[in-house]
N, C-alpha and C. Protein backbone atom coordinates (compact mmCIF):
# COMPACT_ATOMS: atom_id res chain seq x y z
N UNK A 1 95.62 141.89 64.20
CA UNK A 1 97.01 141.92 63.82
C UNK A 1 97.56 143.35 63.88
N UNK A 2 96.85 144.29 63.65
CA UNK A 2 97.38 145.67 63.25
C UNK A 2 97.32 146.12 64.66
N UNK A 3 96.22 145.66 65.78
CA UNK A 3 96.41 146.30 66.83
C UNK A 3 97.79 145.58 67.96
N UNK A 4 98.25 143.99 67.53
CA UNK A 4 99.33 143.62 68.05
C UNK A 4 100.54 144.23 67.81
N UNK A 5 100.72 144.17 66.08
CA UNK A 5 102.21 144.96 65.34
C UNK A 5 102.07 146.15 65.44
N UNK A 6 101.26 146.85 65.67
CA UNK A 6 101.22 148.43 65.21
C UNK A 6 101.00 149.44 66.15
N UNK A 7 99.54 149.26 66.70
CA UNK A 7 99.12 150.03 67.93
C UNK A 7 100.11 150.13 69.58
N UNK A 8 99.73 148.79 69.87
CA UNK A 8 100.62 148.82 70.89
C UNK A 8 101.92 149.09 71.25
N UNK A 9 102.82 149.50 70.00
CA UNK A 9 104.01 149.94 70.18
C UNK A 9 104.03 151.48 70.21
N UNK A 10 102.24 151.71 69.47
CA UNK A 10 102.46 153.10 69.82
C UNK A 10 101.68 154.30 70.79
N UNK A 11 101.11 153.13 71.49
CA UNK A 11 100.07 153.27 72.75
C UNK A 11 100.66 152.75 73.89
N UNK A 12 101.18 153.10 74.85
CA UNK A 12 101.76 152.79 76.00
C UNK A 12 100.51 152.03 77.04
N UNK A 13 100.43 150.51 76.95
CA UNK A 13 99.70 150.10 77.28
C UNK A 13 98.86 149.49 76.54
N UNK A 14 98.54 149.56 75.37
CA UNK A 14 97.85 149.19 74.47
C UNK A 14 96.51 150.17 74.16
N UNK A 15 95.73 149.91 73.68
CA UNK A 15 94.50 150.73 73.44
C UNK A 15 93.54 150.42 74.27
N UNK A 16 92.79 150.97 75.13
CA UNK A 16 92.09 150.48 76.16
C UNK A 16 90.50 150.30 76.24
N UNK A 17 90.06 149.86 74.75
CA UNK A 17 88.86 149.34 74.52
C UNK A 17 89.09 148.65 72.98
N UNK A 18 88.24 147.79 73.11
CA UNK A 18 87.61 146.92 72.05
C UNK A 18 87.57 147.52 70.90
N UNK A 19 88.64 146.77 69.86
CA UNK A 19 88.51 147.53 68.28
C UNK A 19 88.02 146.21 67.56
N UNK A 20 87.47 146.58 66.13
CA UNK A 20 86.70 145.24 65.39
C UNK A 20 87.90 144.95 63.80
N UNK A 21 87.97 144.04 63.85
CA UNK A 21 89.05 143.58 62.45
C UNK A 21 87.64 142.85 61.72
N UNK A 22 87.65 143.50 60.61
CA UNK A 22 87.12 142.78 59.62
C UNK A 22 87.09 142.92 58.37
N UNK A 23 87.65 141.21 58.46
CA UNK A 23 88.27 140.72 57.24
C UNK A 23 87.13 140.44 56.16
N UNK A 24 86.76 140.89 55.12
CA UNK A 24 86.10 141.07 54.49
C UNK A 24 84.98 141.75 54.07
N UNK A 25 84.83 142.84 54.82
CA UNK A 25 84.26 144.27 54.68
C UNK A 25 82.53 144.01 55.06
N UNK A 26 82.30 142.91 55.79
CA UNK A 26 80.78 142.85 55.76
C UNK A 26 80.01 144.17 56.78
N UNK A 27 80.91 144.34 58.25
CA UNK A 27 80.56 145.24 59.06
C UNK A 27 80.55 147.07 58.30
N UNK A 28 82.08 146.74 57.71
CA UNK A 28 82.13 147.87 56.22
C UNK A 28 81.02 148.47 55.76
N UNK A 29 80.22 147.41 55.09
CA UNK A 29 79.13 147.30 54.22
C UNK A 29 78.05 148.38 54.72
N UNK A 30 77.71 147.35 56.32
CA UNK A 30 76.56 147.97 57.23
C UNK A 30 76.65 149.58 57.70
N UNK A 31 77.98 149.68 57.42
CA UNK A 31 77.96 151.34 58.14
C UNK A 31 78.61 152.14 56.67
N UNK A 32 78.45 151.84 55.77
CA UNK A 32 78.56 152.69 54.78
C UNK A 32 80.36 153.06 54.67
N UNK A 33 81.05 152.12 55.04
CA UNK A 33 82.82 152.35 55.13
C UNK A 33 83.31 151.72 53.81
N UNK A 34 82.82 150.63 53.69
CA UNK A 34 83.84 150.08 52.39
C UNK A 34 83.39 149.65 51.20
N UNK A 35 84.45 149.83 50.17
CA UNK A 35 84.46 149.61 48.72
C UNK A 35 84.47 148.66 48.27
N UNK A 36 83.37 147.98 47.76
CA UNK A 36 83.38 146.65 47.14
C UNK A 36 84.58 146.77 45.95
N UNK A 37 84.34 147.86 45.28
CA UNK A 37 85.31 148.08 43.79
C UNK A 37 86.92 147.83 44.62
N UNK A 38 86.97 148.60 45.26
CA UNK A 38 88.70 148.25 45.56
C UNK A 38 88.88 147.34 46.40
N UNK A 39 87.79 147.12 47.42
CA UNK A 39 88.05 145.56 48.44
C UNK A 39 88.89 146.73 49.87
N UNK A 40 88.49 147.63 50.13
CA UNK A 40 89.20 148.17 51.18
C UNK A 40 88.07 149.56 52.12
N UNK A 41 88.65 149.37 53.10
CA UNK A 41 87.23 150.22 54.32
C UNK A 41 88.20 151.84 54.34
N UNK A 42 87.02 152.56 54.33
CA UNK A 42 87.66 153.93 54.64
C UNK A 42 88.50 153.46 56.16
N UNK A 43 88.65 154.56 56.54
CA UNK A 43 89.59 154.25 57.88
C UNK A 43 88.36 154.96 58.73
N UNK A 44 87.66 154.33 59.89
CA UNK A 44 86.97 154.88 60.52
C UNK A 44 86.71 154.68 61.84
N UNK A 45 85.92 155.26 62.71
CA UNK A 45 86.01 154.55 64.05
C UNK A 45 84.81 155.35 64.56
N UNK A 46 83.42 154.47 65.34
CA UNK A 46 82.54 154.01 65.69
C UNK A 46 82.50 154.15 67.27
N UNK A 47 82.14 155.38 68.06
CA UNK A 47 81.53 154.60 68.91
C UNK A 47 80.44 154.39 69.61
N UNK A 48 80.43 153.45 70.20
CA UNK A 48 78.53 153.48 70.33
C UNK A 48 78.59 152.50 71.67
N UNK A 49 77.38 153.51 72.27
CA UNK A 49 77.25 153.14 73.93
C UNK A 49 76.60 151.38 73.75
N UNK A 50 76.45 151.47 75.48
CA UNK A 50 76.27 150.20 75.80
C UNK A 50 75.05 149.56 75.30
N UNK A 51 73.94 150.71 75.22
CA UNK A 51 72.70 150.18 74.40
C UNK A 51 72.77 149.77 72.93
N UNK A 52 73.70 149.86 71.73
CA UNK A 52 74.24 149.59 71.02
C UNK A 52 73.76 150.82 70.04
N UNK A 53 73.39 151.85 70.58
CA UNK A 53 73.55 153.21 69.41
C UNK A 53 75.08 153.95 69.57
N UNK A 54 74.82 154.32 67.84
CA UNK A 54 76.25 155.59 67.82
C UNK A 54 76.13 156.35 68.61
N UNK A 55 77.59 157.05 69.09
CA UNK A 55 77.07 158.54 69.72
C UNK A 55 78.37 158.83 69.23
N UNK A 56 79.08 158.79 67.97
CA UNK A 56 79.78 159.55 67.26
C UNK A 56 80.77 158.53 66.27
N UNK A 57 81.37 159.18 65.30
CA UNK A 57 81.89 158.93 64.09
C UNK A 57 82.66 159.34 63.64
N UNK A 58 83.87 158.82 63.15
CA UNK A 58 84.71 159.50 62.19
C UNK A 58 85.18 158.67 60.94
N UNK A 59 85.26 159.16 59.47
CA UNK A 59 85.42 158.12 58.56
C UNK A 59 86.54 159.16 58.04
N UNK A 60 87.13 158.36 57.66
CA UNK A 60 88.96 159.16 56.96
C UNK A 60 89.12 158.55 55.73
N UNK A 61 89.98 158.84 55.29
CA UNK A 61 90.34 157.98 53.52
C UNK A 61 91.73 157.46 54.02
N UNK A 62 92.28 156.59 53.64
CA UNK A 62 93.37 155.21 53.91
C UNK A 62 94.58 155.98 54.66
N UNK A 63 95.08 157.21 53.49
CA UNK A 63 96.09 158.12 54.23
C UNK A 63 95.97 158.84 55.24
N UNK A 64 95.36 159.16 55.74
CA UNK A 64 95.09 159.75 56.89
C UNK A 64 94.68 159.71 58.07
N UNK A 65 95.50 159.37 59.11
CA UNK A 65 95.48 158.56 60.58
C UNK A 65 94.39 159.49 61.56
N UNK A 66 93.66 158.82 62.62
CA UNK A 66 92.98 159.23 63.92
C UNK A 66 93.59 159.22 64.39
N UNK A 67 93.32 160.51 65.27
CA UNK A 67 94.17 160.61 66.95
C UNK A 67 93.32 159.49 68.03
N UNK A 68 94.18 158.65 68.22
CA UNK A 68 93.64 157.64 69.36
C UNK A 68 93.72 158.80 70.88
N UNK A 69 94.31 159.70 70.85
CA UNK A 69 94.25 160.62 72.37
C UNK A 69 92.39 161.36 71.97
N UNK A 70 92.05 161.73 70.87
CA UNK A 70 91.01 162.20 70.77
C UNK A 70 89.89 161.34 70.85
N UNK A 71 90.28 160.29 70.09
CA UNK A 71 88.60 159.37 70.82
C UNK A 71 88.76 158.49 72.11
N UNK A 72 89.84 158.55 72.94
CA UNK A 72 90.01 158.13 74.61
C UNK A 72 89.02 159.35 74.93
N UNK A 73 89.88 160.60 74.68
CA UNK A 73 88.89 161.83 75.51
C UNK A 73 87.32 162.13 75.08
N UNK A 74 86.98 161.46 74.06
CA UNK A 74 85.62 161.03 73.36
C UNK A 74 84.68 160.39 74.02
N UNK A 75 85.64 159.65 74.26
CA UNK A 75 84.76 158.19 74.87
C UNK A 75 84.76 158.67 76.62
N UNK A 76 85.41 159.42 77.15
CA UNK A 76 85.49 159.63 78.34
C UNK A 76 84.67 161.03 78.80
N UNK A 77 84.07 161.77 77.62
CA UNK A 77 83.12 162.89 77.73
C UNK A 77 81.73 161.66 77.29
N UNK A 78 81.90 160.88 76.51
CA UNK A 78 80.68 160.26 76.41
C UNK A 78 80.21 159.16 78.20
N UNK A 79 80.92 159.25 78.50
CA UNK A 79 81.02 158.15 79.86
C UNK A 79 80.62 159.11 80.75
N UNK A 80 81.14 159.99 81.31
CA UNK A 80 80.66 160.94 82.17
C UNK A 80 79.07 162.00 81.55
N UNK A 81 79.05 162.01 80.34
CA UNK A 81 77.31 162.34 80.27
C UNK A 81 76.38 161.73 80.61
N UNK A 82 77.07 160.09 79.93
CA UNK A 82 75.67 159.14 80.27
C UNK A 82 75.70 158.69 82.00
N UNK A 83 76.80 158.90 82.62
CA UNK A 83 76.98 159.16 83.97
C UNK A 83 75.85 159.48 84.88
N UNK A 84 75.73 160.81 84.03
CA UNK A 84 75.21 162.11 84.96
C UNK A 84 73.89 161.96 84.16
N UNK A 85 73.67 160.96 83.32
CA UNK A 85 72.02 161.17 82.97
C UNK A 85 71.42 162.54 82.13
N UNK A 86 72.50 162.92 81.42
CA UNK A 86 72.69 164.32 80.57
C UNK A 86 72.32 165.19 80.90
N UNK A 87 72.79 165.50 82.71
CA UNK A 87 72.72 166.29 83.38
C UNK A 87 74.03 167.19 82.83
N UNK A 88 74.82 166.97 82.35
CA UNK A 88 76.47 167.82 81.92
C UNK A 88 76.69 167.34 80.62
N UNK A 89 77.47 168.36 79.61
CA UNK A 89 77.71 168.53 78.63
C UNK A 89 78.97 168.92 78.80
N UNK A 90 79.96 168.10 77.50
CA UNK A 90 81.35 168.56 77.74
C UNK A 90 81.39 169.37 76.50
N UNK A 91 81.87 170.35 76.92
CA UNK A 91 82.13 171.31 75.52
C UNK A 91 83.26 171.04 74.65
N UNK A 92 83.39 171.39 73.54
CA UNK A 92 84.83 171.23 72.69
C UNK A 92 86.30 170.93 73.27
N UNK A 93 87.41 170.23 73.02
CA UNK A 93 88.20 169.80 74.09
C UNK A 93 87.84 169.95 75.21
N UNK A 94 87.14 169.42 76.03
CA UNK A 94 86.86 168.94 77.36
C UNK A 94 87.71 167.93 77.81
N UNK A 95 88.00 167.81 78.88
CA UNK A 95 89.13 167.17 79.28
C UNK A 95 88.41 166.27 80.70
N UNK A 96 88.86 165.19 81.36
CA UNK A 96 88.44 165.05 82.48
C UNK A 96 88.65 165.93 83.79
N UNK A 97 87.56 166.53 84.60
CA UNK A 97 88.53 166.81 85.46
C UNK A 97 87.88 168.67 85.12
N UNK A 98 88.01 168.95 84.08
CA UNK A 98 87.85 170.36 83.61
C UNK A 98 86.20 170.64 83.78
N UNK A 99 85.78 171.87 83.57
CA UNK A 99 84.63 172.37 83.83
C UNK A 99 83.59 171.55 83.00
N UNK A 100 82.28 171.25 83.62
CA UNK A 100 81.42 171.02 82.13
C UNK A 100 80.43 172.12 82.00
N UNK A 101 79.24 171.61 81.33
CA UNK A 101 78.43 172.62 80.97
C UNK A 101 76.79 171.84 81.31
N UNK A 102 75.60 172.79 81.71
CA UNK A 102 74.65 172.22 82.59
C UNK A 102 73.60 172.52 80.88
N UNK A 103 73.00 171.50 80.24
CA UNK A 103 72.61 171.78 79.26
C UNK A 103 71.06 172.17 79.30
N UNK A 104 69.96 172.51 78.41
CA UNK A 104 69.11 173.42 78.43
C UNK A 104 68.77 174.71 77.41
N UNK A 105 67.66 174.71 77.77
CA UNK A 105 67.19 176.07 76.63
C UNK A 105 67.85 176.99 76.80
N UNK A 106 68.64 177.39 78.26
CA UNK A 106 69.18 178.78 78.49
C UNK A 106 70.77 178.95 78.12
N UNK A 107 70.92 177.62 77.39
CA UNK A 107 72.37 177.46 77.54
C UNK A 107 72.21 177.53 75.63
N UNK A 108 71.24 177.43 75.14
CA UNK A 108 71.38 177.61 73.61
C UNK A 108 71.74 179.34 73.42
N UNK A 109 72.97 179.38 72.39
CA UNK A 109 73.15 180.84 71.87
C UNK A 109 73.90 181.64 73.13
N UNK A 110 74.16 180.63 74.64
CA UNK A 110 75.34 181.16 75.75
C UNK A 110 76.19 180.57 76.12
N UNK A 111 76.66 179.33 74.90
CA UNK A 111 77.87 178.47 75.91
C UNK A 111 78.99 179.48 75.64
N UNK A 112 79.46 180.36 74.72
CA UNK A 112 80.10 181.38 74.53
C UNK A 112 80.24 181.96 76.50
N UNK A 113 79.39 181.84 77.10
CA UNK A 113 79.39 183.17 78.68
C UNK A 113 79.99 181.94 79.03
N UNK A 114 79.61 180.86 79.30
CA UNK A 114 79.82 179.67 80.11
C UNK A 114 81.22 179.63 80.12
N UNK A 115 81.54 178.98 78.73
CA UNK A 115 83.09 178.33 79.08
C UNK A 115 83.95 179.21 77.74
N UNK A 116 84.74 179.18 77.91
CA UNK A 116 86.15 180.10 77.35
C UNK A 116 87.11 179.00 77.36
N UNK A 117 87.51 179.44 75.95
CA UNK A 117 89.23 178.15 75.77
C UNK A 117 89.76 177.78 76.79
N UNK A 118 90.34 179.31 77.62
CA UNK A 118 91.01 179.28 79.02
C UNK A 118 90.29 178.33 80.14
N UNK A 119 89.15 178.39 80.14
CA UNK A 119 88.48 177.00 80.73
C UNK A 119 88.83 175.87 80.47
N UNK A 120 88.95 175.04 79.19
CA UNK A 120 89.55 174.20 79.02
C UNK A 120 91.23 173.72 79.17
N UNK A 121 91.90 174.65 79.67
CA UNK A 121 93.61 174.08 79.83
C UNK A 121 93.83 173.94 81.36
């Protein structure tokens, strides 16, 4: 319901993956989101590859909205790693399209040489 009335009027196109409604907090439960005492889920969002592990998280408290532009570009640095067989690493705002990073022992304590903000725009 929230993604018919709500999202899509404010996503041009709608949201372009699979979100979970659940009505009665059982999935809640399993990932440590919701309050039996008040009957309500932090605000959070899950995503997790095709093998069915996480590969990231965010949990919020009721007032405070996710950027749906930040977990598209989430999910689209997670798509192109498992791509490349974690041959590439996207650094902090990584964008499609923009530089990545070749990961490794030599790259611990030098992504600083590698990539620069200015890399990312």
């Amino acid at each position: 319901m929230w993604n018919d009335n709500e999202l899509n009027k404010m996503v041009e196109g709608g949201i372009p993956f699979p979100m979970l409604s659940d009505q009665g907090g059982r999935v809640g439960e399993m990932y440590g989101v919701y309050s039996k005492e008040d009957g309500v889920e932090m605000r959070g969002r899950f995503l997790i590859d095709p093998d069915g592990n996480i590969q990231g998280y965010e949990v919020l408290t009721p007032p405070v909205g996710r950027n749906v532009s930040e977990t598209i570009r989430q999910i689209k640095a997670f798509q192109l790693v498992r791509e490349n067989e974690g041959t590439k690493a996207t650094p902090s705002g990584w964008e499609p399209g923009k530089k990545t990073l070749t990961p490794g022992p030599s790259l611990v304590g030098n992504v600083w040489k590698e990539w620069k903000v200015e890399d990312s725009k």
